[in-house]
C-alpha atoms as a PDB file:
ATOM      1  CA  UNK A   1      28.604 -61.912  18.776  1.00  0.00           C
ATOM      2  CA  UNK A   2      29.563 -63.904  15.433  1.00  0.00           C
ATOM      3  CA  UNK A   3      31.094 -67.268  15.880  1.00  0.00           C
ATOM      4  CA  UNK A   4      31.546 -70.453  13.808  1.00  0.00           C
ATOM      5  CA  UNK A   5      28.691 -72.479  13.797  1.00  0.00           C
ATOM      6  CA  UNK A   6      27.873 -76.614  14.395  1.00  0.00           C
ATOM      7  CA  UNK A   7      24.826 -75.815  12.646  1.00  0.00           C
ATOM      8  CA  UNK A   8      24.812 -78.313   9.756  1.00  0.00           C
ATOM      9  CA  UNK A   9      23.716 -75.763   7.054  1.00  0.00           C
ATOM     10  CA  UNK A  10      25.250 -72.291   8.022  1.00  0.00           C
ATOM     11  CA  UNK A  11      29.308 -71.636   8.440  1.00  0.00           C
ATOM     12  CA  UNK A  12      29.133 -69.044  11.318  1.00  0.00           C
ATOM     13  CA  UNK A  13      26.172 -67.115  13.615  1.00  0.00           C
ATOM     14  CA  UNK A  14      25.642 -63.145  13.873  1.00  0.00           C
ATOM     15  CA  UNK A  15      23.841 -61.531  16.582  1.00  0.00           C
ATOM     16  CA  UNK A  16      22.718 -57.946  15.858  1.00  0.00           C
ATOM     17  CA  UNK A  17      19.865 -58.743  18.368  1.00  0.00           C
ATOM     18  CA  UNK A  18      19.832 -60.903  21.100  1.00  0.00           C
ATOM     19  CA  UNK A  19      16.882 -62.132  22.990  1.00  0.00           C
ATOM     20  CA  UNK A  20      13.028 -63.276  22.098  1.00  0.00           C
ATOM     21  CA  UNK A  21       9.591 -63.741  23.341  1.00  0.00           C
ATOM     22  CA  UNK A  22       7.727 -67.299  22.698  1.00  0.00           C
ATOM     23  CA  UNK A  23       4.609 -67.181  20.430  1.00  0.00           C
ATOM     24  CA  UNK A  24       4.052 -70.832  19.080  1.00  0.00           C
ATOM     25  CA  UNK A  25       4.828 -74.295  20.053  1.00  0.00           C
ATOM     26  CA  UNK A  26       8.266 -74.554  18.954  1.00  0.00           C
ATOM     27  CA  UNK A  27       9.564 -72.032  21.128  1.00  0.00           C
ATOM     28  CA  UNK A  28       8.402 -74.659  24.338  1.00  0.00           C
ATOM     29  CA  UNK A  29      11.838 -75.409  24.405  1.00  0.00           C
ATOM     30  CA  UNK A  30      14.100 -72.669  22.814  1.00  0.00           C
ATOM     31  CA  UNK A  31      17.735 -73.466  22.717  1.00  0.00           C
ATOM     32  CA  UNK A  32      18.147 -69.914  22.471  1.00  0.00           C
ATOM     33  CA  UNK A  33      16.500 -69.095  25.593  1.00  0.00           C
ATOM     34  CA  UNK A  34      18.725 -71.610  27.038  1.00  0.00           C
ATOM     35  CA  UNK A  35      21.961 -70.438  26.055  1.00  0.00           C
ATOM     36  CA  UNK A  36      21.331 -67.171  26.912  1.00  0.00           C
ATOM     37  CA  UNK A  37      20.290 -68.065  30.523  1.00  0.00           C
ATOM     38  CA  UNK A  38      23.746 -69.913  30.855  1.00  0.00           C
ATOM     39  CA  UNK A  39      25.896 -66.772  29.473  1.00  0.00           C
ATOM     40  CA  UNK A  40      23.789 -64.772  32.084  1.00  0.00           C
ATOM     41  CA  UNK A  41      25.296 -66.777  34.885  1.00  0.00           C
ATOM     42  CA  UNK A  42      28.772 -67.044  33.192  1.00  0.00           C
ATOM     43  CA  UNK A  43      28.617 -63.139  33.589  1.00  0.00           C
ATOM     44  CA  UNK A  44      28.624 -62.892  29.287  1.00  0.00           C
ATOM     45  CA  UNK A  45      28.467 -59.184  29.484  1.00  0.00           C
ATOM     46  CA  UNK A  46      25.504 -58.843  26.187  1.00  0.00           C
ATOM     47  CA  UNK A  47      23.399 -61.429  28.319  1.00  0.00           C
ATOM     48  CA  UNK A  48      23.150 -59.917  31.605  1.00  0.00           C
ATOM     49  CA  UNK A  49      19.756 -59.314  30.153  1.00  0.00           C
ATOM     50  CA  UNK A  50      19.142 -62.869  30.129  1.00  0.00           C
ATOM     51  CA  UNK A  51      16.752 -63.820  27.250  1.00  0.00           C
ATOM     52  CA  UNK A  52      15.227 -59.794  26.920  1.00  0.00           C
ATOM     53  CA  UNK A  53      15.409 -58.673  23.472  1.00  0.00           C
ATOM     54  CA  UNK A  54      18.408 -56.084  22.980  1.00  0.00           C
ATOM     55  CA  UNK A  55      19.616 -54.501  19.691  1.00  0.00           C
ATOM     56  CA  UNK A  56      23.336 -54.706  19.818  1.00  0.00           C
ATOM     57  CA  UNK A  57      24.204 -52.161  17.565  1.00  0.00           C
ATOM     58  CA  UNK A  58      28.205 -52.438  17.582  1.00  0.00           C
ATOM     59  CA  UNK A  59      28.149 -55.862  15.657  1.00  0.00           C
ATOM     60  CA  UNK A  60      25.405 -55.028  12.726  1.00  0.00           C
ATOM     61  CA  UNK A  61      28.933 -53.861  10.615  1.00  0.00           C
ATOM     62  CA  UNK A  62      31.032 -56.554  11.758  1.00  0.00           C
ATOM     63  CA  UNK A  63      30.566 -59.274   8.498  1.00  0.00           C
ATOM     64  CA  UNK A  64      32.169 -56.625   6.801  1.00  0.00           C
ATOM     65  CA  UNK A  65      35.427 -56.978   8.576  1.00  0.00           C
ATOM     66  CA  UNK A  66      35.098 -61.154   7.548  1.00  0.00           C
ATOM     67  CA  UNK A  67      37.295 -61.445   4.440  1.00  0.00           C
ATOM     68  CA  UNK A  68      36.464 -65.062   3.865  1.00  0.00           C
ATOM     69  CA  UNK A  69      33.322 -65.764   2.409  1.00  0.00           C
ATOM     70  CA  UNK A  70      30.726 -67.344   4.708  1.00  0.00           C
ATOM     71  CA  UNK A  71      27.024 -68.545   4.809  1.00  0.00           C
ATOM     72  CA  UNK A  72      25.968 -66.365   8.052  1.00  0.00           C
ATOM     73  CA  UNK A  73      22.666 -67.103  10.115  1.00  0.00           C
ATOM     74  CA  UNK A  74      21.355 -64.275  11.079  1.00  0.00           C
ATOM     75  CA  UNK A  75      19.994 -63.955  14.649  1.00  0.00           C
ATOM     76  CA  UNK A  76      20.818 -67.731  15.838  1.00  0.00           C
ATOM     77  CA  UNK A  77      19.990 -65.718  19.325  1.00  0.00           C
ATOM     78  CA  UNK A  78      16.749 -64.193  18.095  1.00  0.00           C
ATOM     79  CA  UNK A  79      14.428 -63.241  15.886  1.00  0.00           C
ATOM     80  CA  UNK A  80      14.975 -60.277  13.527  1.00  0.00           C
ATOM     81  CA  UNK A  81      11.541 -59.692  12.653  1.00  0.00           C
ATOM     82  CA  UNK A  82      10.511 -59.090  15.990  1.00  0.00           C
ATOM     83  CA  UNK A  83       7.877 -56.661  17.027  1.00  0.00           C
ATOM     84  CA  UNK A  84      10.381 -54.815  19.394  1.00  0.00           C
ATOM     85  CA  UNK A  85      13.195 -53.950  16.686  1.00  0.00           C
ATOM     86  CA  UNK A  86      12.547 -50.983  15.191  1.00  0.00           C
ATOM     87  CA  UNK A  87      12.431 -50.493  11.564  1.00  0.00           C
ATOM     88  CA  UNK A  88      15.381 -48.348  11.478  1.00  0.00           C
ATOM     89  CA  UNK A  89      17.220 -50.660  12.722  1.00  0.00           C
ATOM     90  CA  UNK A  90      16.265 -53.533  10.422  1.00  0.00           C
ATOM     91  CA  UNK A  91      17.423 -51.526   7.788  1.00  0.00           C
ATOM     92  CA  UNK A  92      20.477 -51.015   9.270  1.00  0.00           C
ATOM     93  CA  UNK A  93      21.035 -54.756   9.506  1.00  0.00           C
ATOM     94  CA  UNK A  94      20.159 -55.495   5.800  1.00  0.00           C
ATOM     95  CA  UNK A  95      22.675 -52.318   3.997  1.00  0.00           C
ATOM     96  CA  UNK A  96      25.262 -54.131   5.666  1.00  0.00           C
ATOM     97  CA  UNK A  97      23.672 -57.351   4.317  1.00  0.00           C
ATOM     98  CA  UNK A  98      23.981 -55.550   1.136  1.00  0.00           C
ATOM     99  CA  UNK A  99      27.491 -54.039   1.492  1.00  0.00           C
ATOM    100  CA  UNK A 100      29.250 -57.674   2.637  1.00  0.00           C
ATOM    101  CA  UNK A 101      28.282 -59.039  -0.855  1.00  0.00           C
ATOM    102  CA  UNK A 102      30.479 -61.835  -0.495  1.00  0.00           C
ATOM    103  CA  UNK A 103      28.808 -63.518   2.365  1.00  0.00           C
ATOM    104  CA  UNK A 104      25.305 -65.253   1.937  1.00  0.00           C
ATOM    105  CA  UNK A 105      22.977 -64.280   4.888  1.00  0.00           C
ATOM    106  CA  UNK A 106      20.381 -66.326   5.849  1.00  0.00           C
ATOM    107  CA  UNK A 107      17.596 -64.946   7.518  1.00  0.00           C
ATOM    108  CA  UNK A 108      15.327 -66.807   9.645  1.00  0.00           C
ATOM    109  CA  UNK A 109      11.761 -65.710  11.289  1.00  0.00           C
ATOM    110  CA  UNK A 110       8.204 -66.952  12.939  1.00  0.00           C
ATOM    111  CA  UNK A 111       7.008 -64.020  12.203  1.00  0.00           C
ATOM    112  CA  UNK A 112       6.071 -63.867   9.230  1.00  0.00           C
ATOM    113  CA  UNK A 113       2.950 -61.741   9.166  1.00  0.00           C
ATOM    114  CA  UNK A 114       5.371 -58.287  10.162  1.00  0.00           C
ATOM    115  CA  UNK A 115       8.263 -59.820   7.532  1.00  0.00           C
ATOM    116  CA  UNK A 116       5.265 -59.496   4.702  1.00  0.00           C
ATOM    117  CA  UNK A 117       4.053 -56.517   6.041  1.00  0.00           C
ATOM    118  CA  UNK A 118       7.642 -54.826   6.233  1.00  0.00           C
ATOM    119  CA  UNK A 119       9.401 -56.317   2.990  1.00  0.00           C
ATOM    120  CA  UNK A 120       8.218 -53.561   0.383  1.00  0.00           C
ATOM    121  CA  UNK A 121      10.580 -51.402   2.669  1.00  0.00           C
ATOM    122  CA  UNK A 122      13.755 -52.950   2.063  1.00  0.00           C
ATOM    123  CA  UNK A 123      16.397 -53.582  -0.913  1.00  0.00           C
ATOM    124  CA  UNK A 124      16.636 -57.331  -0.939  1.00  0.00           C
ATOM    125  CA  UNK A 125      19.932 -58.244  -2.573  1.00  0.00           C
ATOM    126  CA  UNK A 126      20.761 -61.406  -4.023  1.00  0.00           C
ATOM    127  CA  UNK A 127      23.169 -62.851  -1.163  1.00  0.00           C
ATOM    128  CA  UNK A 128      19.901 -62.308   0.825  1.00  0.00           C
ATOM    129  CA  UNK A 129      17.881 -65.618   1.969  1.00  0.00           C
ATOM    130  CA  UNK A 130      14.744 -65.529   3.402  1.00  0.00           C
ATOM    131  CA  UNK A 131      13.098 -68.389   5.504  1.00  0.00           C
ATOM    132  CA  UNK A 132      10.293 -68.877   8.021  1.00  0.00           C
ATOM    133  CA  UNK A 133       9.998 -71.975  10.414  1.00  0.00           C
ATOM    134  CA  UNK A 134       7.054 -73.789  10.472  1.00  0.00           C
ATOM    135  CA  UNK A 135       6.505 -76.679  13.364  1.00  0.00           C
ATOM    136  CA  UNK A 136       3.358 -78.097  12.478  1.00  0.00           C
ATOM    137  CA  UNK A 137       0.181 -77.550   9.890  1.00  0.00           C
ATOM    138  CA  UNK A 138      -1.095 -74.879  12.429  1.00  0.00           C
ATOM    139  CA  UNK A 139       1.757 -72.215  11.078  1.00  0.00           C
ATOM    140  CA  UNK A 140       1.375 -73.054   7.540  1.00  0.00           C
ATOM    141  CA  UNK A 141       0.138 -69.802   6.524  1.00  0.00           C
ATOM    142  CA  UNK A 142       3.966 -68.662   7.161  1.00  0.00           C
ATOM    143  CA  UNK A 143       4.621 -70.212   3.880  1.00  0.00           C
ATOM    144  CA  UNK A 144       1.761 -68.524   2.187  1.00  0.00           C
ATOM    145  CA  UNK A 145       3.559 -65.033   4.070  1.00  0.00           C
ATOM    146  CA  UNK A 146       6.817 -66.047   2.734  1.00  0.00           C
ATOM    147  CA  UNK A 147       6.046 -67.239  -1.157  1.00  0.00           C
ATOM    148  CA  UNK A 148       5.896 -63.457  -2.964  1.00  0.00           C
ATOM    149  CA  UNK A 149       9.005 -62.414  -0.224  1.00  0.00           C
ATOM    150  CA  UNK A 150      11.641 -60.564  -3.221  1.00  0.00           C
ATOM    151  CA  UNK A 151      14.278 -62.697  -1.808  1.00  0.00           C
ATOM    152  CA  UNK A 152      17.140 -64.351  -4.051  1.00  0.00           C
ATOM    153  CA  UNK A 153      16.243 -67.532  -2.024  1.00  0.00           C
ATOM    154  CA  UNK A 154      13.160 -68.127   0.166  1.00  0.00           C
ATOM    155  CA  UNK A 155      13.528 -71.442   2.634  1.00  0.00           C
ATOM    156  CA  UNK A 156      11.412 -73.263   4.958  1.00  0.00           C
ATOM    157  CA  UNK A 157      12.819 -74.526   8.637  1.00  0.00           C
ATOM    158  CA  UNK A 158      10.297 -77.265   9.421  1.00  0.00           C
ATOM    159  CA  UNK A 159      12.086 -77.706  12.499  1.00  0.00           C
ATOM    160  CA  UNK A 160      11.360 -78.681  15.188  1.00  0.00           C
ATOM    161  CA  UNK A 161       8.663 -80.493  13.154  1.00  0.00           C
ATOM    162  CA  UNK A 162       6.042 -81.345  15.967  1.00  0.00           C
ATOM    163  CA  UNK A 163       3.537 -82.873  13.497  1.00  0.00           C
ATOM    164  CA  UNK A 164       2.444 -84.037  10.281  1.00  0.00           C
ATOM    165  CA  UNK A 165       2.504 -81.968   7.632  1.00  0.00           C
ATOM    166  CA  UNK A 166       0.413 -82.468   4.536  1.00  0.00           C
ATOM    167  CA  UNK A 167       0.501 -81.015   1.339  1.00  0.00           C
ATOM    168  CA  UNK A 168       3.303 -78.408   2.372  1.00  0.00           C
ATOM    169  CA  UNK A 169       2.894 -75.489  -0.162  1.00  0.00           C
ATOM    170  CA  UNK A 170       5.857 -75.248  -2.195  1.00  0.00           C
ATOM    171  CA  UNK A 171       5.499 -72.387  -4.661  1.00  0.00           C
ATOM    172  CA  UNK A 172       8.154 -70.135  -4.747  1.00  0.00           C
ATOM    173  CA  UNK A 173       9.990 -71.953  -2.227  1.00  0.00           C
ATOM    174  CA  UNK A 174      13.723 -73.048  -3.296  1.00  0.00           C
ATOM    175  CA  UNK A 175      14.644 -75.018  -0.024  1.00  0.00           C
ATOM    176  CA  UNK A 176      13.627 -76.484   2.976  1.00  0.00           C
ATOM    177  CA  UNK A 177      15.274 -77.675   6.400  1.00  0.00           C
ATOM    178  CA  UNK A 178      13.887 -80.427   8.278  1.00  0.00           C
ATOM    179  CA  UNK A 179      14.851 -81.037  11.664  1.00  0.00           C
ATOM    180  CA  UNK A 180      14.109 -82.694  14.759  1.00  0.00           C
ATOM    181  CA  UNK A 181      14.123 -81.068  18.460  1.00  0.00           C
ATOM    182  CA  UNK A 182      16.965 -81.241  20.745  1.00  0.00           C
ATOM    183  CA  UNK A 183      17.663 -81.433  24.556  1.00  0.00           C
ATOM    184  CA  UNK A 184      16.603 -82.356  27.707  1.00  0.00           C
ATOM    185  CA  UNK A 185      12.804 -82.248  27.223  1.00  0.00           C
ATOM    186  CA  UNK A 186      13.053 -82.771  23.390  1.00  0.00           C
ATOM    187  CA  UNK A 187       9.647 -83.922  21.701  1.00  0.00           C
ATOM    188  CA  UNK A 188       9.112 -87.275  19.424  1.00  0.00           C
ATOM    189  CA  UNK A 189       9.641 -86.721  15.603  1.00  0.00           C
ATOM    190  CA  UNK A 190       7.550 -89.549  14.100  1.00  0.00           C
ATOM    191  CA  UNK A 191      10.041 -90.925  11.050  1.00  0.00           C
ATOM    192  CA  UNK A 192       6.809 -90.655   8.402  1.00  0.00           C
ATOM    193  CA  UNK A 193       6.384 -86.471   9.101  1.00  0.00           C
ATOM    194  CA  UNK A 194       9.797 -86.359   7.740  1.00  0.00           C
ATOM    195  CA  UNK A 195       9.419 -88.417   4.508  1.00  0.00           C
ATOM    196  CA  UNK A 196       5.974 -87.011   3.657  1.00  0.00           C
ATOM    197  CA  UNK A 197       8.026 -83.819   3.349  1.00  0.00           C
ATOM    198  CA  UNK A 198      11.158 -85.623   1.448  1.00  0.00           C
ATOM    199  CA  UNK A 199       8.785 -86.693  -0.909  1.00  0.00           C
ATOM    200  CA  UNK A 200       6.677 -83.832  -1.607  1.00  0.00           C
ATOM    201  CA  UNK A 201      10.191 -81.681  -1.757  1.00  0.00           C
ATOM    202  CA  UNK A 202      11.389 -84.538  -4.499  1.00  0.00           C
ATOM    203  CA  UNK A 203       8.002 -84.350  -6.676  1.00  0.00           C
ATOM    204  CA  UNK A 204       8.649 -80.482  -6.920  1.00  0.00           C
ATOM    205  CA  UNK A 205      12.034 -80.534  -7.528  1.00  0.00           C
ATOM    206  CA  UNK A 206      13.013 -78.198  -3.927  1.00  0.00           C
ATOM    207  CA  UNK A 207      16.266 -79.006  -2.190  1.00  0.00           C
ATOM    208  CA  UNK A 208      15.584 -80.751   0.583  1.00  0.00           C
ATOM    209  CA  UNK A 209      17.952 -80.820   3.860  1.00  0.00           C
ATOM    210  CA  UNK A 210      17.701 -83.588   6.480  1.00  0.00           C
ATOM    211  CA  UNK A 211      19.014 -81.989   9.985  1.00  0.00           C
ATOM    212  CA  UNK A 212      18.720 -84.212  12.499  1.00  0.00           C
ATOM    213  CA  UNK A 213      16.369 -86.769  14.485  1.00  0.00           C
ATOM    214  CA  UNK A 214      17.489 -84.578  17.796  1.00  0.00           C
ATOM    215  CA  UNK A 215      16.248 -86.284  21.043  1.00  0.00           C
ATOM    216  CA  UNK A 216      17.556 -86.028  24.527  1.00  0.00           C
ATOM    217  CA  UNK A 217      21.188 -87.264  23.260  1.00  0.00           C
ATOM    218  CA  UNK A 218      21.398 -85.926  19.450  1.00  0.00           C
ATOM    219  CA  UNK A 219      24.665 -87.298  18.664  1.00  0.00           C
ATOM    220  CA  UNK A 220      23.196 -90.926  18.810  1.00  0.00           C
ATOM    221  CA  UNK A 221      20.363 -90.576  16.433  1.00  0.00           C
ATOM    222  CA  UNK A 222      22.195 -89.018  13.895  1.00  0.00           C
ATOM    223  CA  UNK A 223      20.940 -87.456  10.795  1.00  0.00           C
ATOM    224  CA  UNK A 224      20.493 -90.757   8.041  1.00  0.00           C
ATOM    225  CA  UNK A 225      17.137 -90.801   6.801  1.00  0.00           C
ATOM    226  CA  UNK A 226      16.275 -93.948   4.534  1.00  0.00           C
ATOM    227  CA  UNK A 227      20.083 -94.884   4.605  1.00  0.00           C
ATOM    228  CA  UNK A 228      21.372 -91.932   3.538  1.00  0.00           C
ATOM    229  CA  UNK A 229      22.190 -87.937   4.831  1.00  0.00           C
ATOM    230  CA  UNK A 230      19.797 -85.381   2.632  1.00  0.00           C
ATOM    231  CA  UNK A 231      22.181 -82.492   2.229  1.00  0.00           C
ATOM    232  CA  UNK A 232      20.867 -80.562  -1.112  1.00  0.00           C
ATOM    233  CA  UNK A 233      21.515 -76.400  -0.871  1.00  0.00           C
ATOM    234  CA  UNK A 234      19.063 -74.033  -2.682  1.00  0.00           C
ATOM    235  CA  UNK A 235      20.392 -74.920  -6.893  1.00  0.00           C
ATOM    236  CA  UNK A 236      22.426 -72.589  -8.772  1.00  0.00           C
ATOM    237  CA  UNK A 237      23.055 -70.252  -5.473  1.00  0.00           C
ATOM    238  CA  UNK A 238      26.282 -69.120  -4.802  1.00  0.00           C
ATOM    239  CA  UNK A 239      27.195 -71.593  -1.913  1.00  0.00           C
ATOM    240  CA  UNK A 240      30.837 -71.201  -1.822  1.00  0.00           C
ATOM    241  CA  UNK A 241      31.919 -74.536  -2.576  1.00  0.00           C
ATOM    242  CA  UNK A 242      29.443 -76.552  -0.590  1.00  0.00           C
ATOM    243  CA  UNK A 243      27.876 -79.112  -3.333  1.00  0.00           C
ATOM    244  CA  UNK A 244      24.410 -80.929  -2.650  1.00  0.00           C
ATOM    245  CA  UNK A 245      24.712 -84.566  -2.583  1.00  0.00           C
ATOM    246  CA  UNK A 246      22.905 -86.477  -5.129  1.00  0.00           C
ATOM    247  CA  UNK A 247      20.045 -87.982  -4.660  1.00  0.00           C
ATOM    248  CA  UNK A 248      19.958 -91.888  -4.671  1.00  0.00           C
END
């Protein structure tokens, strides 16, 4: 249930709930759903389930038995704020957050409406990030949910990015991820979303992370933007090592 990552911005996955339900436009094509439905037929024993949502409660303590200091994504497999985990649970999840104080955990949802609703209920410690993904201008308001969020770091996946965004609201935001979508029915990312959002995250001074172009065949679009990768990290956050590249 935890694993190194490929992800270009996390070190390694943890799963303390597997499985989702769709409720906007980038979960069309969820690579989630995906890998789960391969596992399944592999016989994976915590995906016989397929893609239902199922708390699996014998990994939440297992970052604390990781030694080595690691950014962790949190629910690569799901969504944590989900309506169907319970709130005892999710506060199981987050005093192990707190007790593996070495690791950063990065925490990613859609929704963002129960995450505001449910965030006076939790200790947010500082190795804590919070993000939301937004896809297009429709979902915007999850920034809005997201900006008064207690977390050390609060971050923005614009990924997949479906459409233009203008004017992305940036207060209290300290980094966003841009990314296009991936696989076999992957949707066209229009180069000039993706620098209206480089420039608005240069003219206030947010981090600003370039994942990919994505497409059918990833590996051949790469992830240069303008000439150059975009790989800045949240500033002074403990990142283990991991430096942002300049900007040029």
């Amino acid at each position: 249930m935890a694993q190194l990552s490929s992800i270009e911005w996390t070190d390694a996955t943890w799963n303390p709930v597997t499985g989702c339900t769709k409720i906007s436009p980038g979960c069309k094509h969820c690579y989630a759903e995906r890998m789960a439905k391969r596992l399944a037929a592999m016989g994976q024993q915590r995906y016989l389930n397929g893609f239902q949502l199922t708390l699996q409660s014998d990994v939440v303590d297992q970052p604390l038995s990781w030694k080595k200091p690691r950014l962790v994504f949190v629910n690569s497999m799901s969504d944590l704020f989900h309506e169907d985990v319970p709130l005892w649970y999710l506060k199981r999840v987050f005093q192990t957050m707190k007790a593996a104080h070495w690791h950063v955990f990065q925490v990613l949802t859609k929704r963002s409406e129960r995450l505001a609703r449910l965030a006076p209920e939790f200790v947010w410690p500082p190795n804590v990030w919070m993000g939301v993904s937004v896809e297009n201008h429709d979902f915007i308001d999850r920034v809005r949910h997201l900006s008064d969020i207690p977390a050390a770091v609060r971050f923005l996946s614009v990924e997949p990015l479906l459409g233009p965004i203008d004017g992305l609201p940036l207060r209290n935001i300290d980094w966003v991820i841009v990314g296009g979508e991936s696989g076999p029915h992957a949707r066209p990312l229009d180069p000039d979303w993706v620098r209206t959002i480089r420039n608005d995250c240069v003219s206030a001074g947010v981090p600003f992370f370039f994942k990919q172009w994505g497409g059918t065949r990833k590996s051949t679009t790469g992830r240069l933007l303008d000439g150059r990768t975009w790989d800045e990290l949240p500033k002074s956050k403990t990142t283990f090592g991991r430096q942002s590249k300049p900007r040029t």
